[in-house]
C-alpha atoms as a PDB file:
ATOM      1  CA  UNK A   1       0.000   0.000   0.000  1.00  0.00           C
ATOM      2  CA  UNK A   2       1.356   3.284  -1.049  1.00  0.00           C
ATOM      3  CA  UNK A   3       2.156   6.084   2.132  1.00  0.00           C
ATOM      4  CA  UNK A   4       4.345   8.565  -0.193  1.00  0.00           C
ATOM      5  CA  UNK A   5       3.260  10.407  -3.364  1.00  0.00           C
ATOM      6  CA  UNK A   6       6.131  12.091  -5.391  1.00  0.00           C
ATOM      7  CA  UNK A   7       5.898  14.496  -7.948  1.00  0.00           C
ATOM      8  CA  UNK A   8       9.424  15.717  -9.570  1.00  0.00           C
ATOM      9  CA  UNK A   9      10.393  19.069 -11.929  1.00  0.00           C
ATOM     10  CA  UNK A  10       7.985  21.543 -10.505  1.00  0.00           C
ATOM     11  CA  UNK A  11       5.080  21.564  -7.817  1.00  0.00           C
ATOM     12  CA  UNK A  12       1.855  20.826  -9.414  1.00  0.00           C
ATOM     13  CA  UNK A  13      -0.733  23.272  -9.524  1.00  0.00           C
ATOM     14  CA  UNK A  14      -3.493  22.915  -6.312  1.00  0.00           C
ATOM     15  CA  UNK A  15      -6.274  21.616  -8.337  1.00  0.00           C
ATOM     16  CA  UNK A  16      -4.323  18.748  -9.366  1.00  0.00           C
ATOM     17  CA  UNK A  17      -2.515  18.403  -5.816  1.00  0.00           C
ATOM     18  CA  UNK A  18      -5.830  18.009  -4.167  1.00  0.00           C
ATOM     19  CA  UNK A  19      -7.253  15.560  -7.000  1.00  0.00           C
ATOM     20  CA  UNK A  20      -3.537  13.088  -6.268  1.00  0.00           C
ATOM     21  CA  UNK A  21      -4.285  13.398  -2.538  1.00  0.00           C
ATOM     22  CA  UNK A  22      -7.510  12.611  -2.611  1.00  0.00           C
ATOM     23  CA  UNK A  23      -8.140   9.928  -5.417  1.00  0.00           C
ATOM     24  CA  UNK A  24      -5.005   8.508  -5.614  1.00  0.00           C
ATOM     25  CA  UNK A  25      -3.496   8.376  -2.326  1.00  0.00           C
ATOM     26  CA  UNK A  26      -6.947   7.922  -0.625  1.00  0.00           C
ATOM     27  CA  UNK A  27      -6.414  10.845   1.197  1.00  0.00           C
ATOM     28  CA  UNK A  28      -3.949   9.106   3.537  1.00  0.00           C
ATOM     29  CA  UNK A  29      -0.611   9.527   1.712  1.00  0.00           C
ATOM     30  CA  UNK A  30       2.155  12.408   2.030  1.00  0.00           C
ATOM     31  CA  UNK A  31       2.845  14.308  -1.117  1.00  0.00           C
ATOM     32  CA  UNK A  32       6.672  15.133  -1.771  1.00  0.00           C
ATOM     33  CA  UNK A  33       6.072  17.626  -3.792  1.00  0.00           C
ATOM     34  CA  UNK A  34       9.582  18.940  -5.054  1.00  0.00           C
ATOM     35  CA  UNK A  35      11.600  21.623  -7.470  1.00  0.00           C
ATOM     36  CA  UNK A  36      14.503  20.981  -8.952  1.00  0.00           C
ATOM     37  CA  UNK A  37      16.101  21.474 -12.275  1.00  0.00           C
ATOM     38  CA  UNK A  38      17.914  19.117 -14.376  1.00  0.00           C
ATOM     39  CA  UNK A  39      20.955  20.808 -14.687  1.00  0.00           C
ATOM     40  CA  UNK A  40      21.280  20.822 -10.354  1.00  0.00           C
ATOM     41  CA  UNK A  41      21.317  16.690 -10.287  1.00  0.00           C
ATOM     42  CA  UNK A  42      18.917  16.794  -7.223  1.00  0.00           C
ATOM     43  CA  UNK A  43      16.172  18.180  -5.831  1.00  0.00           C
ATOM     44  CA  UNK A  44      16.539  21.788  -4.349  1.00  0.00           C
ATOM     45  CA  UNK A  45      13.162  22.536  -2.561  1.00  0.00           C
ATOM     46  CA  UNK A  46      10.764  19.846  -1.215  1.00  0.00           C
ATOM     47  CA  UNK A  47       9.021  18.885   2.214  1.00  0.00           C
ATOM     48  CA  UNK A  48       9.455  16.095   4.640  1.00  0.00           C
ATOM     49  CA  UNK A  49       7.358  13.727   4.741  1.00  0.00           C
ATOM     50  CA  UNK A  50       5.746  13.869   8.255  1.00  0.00           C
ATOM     51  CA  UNK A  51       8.080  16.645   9.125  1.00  0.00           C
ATOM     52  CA  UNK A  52       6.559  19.237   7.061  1.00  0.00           C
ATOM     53  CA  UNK A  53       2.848  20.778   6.426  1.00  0.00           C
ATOM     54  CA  UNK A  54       1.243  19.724   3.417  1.00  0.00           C
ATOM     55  CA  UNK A  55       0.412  23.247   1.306  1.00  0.00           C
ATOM     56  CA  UNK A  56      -1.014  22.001  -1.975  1.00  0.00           C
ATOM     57  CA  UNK A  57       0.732  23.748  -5.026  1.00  0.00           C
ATOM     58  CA  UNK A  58       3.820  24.511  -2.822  1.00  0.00           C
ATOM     59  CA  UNK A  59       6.982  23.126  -2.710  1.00  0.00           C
ATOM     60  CA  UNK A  60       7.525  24.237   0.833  1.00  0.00           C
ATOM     61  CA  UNK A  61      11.254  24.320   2.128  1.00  0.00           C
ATOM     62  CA  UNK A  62      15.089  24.092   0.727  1.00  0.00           C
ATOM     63  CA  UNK A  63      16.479  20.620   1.133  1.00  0.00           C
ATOM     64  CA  UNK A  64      19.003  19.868   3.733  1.00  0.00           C
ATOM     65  CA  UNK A  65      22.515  22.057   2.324  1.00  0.00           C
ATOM     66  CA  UNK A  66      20.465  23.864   0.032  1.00  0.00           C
ATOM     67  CA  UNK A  67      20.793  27.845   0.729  1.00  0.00           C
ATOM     68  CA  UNK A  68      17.767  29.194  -2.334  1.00  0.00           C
ATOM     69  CA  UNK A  69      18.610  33.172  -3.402  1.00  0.00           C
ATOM     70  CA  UNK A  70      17.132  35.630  -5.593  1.00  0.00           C
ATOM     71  CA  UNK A  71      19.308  37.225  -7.894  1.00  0.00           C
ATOM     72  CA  UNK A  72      18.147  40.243 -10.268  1.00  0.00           C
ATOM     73  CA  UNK A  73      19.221  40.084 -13.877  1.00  0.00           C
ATOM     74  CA  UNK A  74      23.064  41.371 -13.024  1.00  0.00           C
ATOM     75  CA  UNK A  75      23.241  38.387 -10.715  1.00  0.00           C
ATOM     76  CA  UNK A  76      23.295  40.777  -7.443  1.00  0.00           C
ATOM     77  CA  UNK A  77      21.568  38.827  -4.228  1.00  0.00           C
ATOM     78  CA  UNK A  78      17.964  40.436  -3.588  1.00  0.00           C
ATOM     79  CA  UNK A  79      15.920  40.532   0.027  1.00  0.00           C
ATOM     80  CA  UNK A  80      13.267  39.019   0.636  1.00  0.00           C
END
């Protein structure tokens, strides 16, 4: 019996997140719901099964040793 739902690339949109929940992991299973980008190797941003809140449409928080920025388009660090 299944207990973890992935999804890998991008989150999915919450419309979909809440149809996977619901119809195919019964609503009983955690959704690892990740970003990442090919060129990176891994993922970057994804929650914890158990560990995290579920937030359909969200990838939630940086993977352990990942540090996320923004950068504008001259590649200087923005807040926020």
């Amino acid at each position: 019996s299944l207990k973890v739902l992935g999804t890998v690339g991008e989150p999915i949109n919450p419309d979909v997140w809440e149809w996977y929940f619901r119809i195919v992991g019964e609503g009983r299973c955690s959704i690892v719901d990740t970003w990442f980008q090919t060129e990176t190797g891994g993922i970057l941003i994804t929650p914890l099964p158990g560990a995290t809140d579920l937030k359909p449409g969200s990838a939630t928080r940086p993977f352990f040793g990942v540090v996320p920025a923004l950068l504008d388009a001259d590649g200087n660090q923005l807040d926020g």
